[in-house]
Protein backbone atom coordinates (compact mmCIF):
# COMPACT_ATOMS: atom_id res chain seq x y z
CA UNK A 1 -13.55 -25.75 -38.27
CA UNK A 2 -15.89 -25.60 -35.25
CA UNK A 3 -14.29 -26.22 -31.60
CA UNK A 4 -14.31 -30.74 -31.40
CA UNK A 5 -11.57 -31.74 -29.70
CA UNK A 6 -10.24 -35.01 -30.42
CA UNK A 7 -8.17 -36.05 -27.62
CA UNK A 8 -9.12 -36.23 -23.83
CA UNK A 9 -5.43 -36.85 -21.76
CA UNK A 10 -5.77 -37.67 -17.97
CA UNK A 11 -1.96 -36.75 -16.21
CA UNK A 12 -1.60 -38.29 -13.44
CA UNK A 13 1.28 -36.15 -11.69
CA UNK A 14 2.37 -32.43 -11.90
CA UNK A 15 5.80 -33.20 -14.28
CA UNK A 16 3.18 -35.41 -16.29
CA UNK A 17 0.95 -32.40 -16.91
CA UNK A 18 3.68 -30.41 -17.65
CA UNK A 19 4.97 -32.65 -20.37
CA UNK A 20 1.28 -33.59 -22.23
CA UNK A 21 0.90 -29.18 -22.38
CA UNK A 22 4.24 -29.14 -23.80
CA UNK A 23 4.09 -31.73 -26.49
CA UNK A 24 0.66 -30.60 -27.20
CA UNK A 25 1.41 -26.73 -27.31
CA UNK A 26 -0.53 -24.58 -29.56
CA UNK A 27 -3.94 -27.16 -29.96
CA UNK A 28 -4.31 -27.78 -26.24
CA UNK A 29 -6.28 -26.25 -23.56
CA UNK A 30 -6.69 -27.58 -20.11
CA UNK A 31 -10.28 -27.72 -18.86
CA UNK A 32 -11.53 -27.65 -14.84
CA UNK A 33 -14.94 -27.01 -14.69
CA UNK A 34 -15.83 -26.52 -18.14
CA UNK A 35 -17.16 -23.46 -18.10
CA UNK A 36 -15.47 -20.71 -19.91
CA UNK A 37 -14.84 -23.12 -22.82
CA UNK A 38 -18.59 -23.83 -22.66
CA UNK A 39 -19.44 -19.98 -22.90
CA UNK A 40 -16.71 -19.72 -25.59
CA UNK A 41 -16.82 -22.74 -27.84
CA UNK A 42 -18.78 -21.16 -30.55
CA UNK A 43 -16.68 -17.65 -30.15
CA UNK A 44 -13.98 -19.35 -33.10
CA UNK A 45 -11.55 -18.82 -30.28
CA UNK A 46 -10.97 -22.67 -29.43
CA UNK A 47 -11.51 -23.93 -32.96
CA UNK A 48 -7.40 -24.32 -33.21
CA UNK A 49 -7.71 -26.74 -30.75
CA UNK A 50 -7.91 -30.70 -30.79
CA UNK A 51 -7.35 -31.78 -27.22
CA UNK A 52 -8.42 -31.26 -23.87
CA UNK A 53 -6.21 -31.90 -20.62
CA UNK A 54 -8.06 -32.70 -17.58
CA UNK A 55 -6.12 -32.07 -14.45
CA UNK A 56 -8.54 -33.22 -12.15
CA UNK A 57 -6.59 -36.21 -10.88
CA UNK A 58 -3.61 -34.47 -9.61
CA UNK A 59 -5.70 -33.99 -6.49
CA UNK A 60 -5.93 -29.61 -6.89
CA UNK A 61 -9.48 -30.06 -4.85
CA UNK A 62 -8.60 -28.24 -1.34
CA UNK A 63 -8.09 -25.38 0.57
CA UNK A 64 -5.38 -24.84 3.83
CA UNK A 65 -3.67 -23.02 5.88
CA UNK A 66 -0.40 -21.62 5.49
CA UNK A 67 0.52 -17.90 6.62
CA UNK A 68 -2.82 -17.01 4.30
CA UNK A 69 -4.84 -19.65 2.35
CA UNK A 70 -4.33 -21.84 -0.09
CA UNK A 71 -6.91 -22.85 -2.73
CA UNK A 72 -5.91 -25.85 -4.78
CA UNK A 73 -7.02 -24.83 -8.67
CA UNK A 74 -9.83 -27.47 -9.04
CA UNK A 75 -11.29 -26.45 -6.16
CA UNK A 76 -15.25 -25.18 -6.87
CA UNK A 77 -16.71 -21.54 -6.16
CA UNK A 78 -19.11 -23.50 -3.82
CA UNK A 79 -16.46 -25.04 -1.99
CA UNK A 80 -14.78 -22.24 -1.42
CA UNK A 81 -17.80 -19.73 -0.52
CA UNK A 82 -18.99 -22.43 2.12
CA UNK A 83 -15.56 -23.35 3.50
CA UNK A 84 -14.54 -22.14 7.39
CA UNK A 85 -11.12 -21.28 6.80
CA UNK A 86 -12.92 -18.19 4.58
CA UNK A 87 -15.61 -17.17 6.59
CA UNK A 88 -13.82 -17.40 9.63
CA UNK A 89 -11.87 -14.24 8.79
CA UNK A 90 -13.40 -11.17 7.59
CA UNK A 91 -10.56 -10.31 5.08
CA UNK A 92 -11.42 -13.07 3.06
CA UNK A 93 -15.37 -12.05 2.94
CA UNK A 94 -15.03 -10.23 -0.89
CA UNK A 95 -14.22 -13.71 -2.52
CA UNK A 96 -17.73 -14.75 -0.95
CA UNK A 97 -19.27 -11.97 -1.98
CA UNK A 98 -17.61 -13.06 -5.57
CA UNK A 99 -19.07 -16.00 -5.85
CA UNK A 100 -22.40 -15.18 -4.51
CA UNK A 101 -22.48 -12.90 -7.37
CA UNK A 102 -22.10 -15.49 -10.20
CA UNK A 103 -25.26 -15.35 -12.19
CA UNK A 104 -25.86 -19.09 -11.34
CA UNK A 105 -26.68 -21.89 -9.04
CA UNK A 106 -25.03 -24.57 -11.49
CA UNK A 107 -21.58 -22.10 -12.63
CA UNK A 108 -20.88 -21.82 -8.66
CA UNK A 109 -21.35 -25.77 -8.31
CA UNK A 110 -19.00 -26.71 -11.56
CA UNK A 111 -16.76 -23.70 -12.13
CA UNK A 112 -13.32 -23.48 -10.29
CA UNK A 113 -11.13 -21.04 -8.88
CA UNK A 114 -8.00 -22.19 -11.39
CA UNK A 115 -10.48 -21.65 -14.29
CA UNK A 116 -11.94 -18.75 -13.26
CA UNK A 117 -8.04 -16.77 -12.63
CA UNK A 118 -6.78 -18.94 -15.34
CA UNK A 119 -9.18 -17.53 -18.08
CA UNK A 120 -7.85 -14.17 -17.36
CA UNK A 121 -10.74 -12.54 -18.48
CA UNK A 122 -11.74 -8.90 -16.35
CA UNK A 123 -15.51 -9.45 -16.02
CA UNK A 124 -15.15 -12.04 -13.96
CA UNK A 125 -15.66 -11.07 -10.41
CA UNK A 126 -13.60 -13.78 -8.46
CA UNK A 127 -10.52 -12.28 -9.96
CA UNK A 128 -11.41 -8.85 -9.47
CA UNK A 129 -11.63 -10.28 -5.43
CA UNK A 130 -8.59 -12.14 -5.28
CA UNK A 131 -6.54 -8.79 -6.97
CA UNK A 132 -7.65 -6.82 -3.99
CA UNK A 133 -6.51 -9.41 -1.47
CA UNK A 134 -3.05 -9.48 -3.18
CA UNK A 135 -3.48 -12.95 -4.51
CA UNK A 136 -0.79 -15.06 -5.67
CA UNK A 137 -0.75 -17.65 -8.57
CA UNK A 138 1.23 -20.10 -7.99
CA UNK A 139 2.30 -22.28 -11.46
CA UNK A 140 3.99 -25.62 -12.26
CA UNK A 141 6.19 -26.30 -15.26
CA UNK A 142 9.34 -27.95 -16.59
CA UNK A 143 11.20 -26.09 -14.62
CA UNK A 144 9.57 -26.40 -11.18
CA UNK A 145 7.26 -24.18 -9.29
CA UNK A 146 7.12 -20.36 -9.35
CA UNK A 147 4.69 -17.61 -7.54
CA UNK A 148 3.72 -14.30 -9.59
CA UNK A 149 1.44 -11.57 -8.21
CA UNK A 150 -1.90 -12.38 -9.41
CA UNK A 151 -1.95 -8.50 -11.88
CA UNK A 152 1.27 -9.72 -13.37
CA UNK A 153 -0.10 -12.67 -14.39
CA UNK A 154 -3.56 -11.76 -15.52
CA UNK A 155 -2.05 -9.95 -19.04
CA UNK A 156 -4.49 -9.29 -20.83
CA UNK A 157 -8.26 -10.77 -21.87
CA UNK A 158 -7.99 -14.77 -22.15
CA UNK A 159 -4.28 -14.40 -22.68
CA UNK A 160 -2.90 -15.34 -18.80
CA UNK A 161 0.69 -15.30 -18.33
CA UNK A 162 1.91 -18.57 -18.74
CA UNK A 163 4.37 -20.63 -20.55
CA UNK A 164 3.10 -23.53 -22.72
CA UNK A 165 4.16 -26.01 -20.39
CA UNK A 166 2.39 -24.24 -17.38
CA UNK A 167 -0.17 -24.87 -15.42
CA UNK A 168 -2.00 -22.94 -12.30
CA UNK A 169 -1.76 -25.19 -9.81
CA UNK A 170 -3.26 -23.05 -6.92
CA UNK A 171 -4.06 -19.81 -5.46
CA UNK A 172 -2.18 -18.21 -2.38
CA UNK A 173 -3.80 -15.12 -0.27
CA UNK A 174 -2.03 -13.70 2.73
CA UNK A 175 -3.85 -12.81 6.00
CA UNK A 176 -4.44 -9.30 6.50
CA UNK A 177 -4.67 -8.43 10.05
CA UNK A 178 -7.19 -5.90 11.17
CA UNK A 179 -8.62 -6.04 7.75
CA UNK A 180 -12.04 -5.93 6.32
CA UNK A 181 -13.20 -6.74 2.32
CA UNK A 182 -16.16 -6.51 0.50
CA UNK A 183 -17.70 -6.80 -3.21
CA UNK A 184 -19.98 -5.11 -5.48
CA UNK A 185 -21.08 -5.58 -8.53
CA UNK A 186 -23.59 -3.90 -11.03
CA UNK A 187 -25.05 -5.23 -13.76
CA UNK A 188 -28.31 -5.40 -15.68
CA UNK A 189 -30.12 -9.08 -14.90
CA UNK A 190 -29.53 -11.69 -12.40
CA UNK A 191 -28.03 -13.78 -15.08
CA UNK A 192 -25.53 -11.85 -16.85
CA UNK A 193 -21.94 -10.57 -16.22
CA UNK A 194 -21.04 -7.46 -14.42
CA UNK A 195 -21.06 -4.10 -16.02
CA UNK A 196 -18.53 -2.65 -13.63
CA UNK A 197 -17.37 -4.68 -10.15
CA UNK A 198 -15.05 -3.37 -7.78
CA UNK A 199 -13.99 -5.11 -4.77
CA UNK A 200 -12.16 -3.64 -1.44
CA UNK A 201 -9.47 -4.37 1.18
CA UNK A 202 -9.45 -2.05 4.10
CA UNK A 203 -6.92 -2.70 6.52
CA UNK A 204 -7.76 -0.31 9.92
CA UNK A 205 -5.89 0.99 13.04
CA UNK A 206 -7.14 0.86 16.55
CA UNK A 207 -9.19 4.27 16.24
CA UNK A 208 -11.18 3.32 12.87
CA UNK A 209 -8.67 5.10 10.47
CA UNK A 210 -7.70 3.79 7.37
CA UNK A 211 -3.86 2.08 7.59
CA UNK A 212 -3.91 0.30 4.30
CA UNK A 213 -5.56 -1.32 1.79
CA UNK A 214 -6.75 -1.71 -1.83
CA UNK A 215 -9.71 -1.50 -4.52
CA UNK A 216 -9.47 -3.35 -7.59
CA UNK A 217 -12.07 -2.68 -10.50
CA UNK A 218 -12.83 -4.94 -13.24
CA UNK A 219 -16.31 -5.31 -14.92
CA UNK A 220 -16.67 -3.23 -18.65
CA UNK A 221 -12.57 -2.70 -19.29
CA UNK A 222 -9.80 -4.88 -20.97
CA UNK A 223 -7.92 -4.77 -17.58
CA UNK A 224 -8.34 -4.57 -14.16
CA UNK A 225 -7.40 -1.53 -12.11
CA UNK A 226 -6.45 -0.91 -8.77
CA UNK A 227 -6.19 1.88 -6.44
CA UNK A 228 -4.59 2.50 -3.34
CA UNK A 229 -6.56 3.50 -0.25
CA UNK A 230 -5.83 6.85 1.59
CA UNK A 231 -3.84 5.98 4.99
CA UNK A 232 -5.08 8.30 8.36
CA UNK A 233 -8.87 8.98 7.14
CA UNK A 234 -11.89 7.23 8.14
CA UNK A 235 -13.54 5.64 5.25
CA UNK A 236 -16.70 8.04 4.98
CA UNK A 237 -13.68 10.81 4.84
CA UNK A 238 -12.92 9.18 1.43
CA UNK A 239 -15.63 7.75 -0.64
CA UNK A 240 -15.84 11.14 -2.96
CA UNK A 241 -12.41 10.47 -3.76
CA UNK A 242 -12.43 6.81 -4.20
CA UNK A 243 -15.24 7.33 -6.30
CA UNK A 244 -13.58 9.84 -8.39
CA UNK A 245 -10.02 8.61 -8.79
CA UNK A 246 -11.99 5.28 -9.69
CA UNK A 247 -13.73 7.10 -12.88
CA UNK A 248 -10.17 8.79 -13.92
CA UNK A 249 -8.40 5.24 -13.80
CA UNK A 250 -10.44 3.45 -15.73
CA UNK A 251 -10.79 3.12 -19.76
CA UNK A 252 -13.93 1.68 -20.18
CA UNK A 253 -15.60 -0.59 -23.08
CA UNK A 254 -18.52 0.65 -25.11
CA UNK A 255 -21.11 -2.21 -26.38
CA UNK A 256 -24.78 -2.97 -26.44
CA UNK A 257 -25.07 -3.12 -22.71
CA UNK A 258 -24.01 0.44 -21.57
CA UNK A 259 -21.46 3.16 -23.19
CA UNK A 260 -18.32 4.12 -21.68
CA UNK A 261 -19.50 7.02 -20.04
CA UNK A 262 -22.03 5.10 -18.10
CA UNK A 263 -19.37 1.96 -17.32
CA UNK A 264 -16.97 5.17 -16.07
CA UNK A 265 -19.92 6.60 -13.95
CA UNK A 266 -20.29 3.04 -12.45
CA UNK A 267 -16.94 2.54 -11.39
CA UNK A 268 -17.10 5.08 -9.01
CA UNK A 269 -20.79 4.03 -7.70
CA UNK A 270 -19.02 0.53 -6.84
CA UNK A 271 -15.65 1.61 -5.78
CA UNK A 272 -17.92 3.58 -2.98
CA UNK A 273 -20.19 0.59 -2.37
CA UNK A 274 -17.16 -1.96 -1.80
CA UNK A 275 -15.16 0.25 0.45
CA UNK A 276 -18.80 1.07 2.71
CA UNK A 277 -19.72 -2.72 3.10
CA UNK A 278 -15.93 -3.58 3.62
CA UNK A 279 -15.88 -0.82 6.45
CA UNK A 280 -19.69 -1.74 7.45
CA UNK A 281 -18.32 -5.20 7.76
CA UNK A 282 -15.55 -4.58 10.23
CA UNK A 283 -17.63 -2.57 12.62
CA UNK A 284 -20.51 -5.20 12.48
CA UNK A 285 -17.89 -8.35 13.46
């Protein structure tokens, strides 16, 4: 039977929500902006389900300040990308760079961050962003509220990790002093998803050198990958082996789009681009 739900339920507090997904456990699915079930609902993968939870008056819409930032999870790509608690700090620039790269005008004006980490799906590019910042998802259930790294919880391909009666409630990143980020992403039209992405944190010392930081890789492969970032070099002193170590870590897909080999070749290409325009980008500001 073809995805057409039956139910639409409304909670109207966080233990509310918490009960309708557990009573309703195995035929629910909660919807934000609507649009990974839109791009799924003739895939057969929703056609188990009969009702649709709408969180969207538990007041999720915001972002703040808090030791890092917090994004409530019904708050929009295009809320996010134009908001001043982002842009003012440089660290934060990949999840722009994220969202600027979603094929479409519309998708960045309905679809949410919640949705978007909450689909758990690796060709995505906001996630591949927010694993490089050292995001965390923060979840509501029976049992209260919890925080799990955001790699933990993104298991595998539209399977996040999450109880039946949990929810994403919002997304926590931590400032990163000193620090610089930046996306890429490569794909074949202006309206399609990424072949490979890759997104990087650079975290530098007084003298330019590398102290810390991350690239995480998503794109063409079931999972995302990170890698760690060589301390006590300068970044030019390391793109070869970024770019190398990228192509050994991951296990690229193979479809009608590109093969493997070319996916693996393109990790490395943005793995190189992300950690130049993250390193570009703390020079420039």
């Amino acid at each position: 039977m073809p995805f057409k739900p039956s139910k639409l339920l409304l909670p109207t507090s966080m233990d509310d929500a918490a009960e309708v997904l557990s009573e309703n456990a195995g035929h629910a699915v909660i919807i934000a902006g609507g649009t990974t079930i839109y791009g799924i609902k003739y895939s057969g993968l929703l056609d188990h389900v009969d009702t649709v939870i709408d969180l969207s008056k538990l007041g999720l819409d915001y972002l703040k300040e808090e030791d890092g930032i917090a994004i409530g999870a019904y708050t929009t790509f295009i809320d996010i990308a134009r908001s001043s608690l982002i842009r003012s700090h440089r660290e934060f620039m990949a999840i722009v760079d994220a969202i600027r790269a979603v094929p479409s005008r519309q998708l960045r004006n309905m679809a949410t961050i919640g949705g978007s980490v909450a689909s758990s799906l690796p060709y995505y590019d906001l996630p591949v962003a927010l694993t490089a910042l050292d995001a965390r998802i923060r979840i509501y259930g029976r049992s209260g509220r919890k925080e799990v790294p955001i790699l933990e919880f993104l298991e595998a391909p539209l399977k996040p990790k999450l109880m039946d009666h949990e929810f994403v409630y919002e997304i926590y990143i931590p400032f990163h002093e000193g620090s610089s980020s930046a996306h890429e992403k490569f794909t074949i039209n202006d309206f399609d998803y990424g072949i490979m992405t890759a997104s990087a944190l650079l975290t530098f010392s007084r003298d330019g050198r590398i102290e810390g930081g991350s690239i995480a890789i998503g794109g063409g492969i079931p999972n995302l990958v990170t890698l760690d970032c060589v301390k006590g070099l300068r970044p030019e002193e390391m793109i070869d082996e970024v770019a190398e170590l990228a192509r050994k870590e991951v296990s690229p897909i193979e479809d009608y789009k590109a093969s493997a080999d070319y996916r693996r070749y393109l990790a490395g290409v943005v793995a190189a681009r992300a950690l130049r325009r993250a390193a570009w980008r703390y020079r420039e500001q």
